[in-house]
N, C-alpha and C. Protein backbone atom coordinates (compact mmCIF):
# COMPACT_ATOMS: atom_id res chain seq x y z
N UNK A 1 1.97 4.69 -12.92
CA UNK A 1 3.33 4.25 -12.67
C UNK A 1 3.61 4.19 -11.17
N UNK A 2 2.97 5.14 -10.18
CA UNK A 2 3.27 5.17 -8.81
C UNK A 2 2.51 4.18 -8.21
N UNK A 3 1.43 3.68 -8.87
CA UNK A 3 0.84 1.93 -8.45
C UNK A 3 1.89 0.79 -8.60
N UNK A 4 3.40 0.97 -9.94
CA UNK A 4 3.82 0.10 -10.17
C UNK A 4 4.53 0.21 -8.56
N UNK A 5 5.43 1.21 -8.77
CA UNK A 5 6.23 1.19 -7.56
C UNK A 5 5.51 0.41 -5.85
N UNK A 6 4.34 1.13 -6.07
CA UNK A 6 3.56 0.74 -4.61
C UNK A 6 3.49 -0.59 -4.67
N UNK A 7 3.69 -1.71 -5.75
CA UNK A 7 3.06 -2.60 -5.61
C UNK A 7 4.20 -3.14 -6.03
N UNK A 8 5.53 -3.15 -6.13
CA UNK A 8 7.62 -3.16 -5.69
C UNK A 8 7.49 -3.12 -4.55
N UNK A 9 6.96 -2.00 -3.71
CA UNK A 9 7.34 -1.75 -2.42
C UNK A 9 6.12 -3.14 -1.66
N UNK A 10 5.61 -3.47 -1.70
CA UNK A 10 5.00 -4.73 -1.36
C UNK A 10 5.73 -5.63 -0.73
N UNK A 11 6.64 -6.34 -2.09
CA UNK A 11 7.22 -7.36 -1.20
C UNK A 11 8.70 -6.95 -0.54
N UNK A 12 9.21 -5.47 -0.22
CA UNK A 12 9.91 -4.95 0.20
C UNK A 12 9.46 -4.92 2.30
N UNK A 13 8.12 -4.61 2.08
CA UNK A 13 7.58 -4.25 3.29
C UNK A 13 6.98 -5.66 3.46
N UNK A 14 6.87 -6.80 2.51
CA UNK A 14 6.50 -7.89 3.02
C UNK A 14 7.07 -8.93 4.80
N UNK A 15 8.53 -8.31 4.29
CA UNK A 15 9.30 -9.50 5.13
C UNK A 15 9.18 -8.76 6.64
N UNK A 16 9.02 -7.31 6.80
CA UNK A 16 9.11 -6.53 8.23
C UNK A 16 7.89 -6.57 8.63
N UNK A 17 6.56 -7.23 7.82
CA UNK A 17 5.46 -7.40 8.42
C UNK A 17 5.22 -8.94 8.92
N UNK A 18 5.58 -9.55 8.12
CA UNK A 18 6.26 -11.23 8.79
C UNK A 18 6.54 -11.00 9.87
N UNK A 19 7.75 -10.72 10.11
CA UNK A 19 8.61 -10.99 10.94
C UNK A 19 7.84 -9.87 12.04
N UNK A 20 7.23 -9.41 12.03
CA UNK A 20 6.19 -8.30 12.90
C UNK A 20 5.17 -9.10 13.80
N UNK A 21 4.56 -9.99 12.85
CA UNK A 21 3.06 -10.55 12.93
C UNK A 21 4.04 -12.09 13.45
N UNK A 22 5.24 -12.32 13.24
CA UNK A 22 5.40 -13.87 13.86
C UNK A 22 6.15 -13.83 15.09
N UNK A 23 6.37 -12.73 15.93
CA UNK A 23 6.69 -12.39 16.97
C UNK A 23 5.83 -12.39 18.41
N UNK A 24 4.47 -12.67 17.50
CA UNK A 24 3.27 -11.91 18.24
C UNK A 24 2.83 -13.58 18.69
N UNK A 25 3.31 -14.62 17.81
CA UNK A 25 3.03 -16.12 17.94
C UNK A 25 2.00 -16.65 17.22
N UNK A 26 1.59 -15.76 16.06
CA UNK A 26 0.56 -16.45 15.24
C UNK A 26 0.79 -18.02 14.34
N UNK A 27 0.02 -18.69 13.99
CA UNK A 27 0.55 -19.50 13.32
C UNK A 27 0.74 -19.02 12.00
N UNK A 28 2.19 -19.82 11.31
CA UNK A 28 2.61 -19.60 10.02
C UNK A 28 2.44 -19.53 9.10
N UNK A 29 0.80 -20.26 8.61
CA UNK A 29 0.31 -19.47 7.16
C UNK A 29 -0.77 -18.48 7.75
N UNK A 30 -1.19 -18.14 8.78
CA UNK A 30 -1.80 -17.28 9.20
C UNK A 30 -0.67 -15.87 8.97
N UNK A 31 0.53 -16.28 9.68
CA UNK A 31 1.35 -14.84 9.67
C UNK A 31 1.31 -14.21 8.18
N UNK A 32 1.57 -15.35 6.84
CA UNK A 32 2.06 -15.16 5.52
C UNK A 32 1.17 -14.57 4.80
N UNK A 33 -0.41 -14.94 4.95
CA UNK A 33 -1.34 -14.34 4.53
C UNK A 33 -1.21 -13.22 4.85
N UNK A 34 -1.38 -12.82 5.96
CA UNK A 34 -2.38 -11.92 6.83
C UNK A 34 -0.89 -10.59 6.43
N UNK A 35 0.40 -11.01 6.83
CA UNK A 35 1.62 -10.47 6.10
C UNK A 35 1.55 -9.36 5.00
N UNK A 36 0.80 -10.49 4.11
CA UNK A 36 1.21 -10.20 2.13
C UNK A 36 -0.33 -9.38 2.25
N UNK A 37 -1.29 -9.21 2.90
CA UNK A 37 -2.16 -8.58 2.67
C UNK A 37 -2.40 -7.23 3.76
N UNK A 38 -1.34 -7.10 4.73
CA UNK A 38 -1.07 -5.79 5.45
C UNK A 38 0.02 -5.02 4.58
N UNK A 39 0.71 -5.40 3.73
CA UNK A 39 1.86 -4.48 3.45
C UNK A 39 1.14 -4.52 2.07
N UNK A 40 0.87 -4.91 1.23
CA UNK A 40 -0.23 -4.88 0.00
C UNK A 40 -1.63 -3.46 0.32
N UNK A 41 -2.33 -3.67 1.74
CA UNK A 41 -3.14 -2.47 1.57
C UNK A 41 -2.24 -1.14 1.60
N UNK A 42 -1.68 -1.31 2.67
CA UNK A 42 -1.14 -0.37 3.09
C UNK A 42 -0.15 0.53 1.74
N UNK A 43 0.58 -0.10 1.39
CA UNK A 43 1.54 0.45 -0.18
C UNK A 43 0.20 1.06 -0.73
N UNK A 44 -1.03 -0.23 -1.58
CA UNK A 44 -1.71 0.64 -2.24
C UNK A 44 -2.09 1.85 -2.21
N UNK A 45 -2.91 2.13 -0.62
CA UNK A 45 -3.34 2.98 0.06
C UNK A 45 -2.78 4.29 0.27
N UNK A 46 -1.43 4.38 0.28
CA UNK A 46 -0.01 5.36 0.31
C UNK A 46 -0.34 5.80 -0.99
N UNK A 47 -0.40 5.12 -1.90
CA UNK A 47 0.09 5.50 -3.33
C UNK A 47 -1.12 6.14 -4.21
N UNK A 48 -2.37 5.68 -3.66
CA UNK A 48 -3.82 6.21 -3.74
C UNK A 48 -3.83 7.48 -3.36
N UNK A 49 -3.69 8.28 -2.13
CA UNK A 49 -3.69 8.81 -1.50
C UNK A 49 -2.06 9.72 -1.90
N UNK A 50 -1.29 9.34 -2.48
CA UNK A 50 -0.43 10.36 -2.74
C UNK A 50 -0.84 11.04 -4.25
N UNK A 51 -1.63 10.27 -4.76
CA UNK A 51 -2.21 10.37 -6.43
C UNK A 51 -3.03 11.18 -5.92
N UNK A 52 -4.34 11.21 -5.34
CA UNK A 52 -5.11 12.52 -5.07
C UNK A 52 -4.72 13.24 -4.10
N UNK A 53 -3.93 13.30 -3.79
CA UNK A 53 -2.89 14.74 -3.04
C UNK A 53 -2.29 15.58 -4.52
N UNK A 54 -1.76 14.82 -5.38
CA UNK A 54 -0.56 15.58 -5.97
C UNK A 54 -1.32 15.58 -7.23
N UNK A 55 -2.62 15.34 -7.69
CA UNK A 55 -2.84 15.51 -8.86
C UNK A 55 -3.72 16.98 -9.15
N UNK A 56 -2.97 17.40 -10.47
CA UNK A 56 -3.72 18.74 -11.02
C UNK A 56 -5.09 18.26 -11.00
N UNK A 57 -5.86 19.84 -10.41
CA UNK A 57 -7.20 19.85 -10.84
C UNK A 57 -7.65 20.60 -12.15
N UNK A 58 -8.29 20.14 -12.52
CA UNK A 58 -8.85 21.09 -13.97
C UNK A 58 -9.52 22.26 -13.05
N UNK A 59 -9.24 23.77 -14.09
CA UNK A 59 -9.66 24.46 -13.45
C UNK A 59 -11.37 25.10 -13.87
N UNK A 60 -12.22 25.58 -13.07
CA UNK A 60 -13.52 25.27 -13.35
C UNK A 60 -13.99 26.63 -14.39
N UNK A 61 -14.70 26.33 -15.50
CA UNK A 61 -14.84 26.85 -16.73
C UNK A 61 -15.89 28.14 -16.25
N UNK A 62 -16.31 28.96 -16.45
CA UNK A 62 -17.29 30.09 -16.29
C UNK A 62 -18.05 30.14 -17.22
N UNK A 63 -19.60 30.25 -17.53
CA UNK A 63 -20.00 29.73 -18.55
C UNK A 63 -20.46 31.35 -19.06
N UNK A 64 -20.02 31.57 -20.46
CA UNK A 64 -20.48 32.82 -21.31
C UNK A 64 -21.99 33.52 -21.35
């Protein structure tokens, strides 16, 4: 479920990476790509990385 969100927050963080990357003077489907695939790793990556931070470990068995 925290992949769904990460991947909501996508095109949330889409438009501040646009407008980031078209400041800089790239050309315009260069910015859109390059855009939708910086705020795309990055969410995933957050949300990866908050999943193996916060997930229970099984605890390790002792054998009889």
């Amino acid at each position: 479920m925290l992949r769904s969100f990460a991947l909501a927050l996508v095109f949330m963080t889409f438009d501040l990476a646009r407008m980031a990357l078209a400041g800089v003077g790239l050309p315009r489907t260069f910015v859109s790509a390059l855009g939708l695939l910086l705020s795309a790793t990055a969410s995933v990556t957050v949300a990866g990385l908050w999943i193996r931070h916060t997930r229970r470990r099984p605890r390790a068995q002792s054998a009889p």
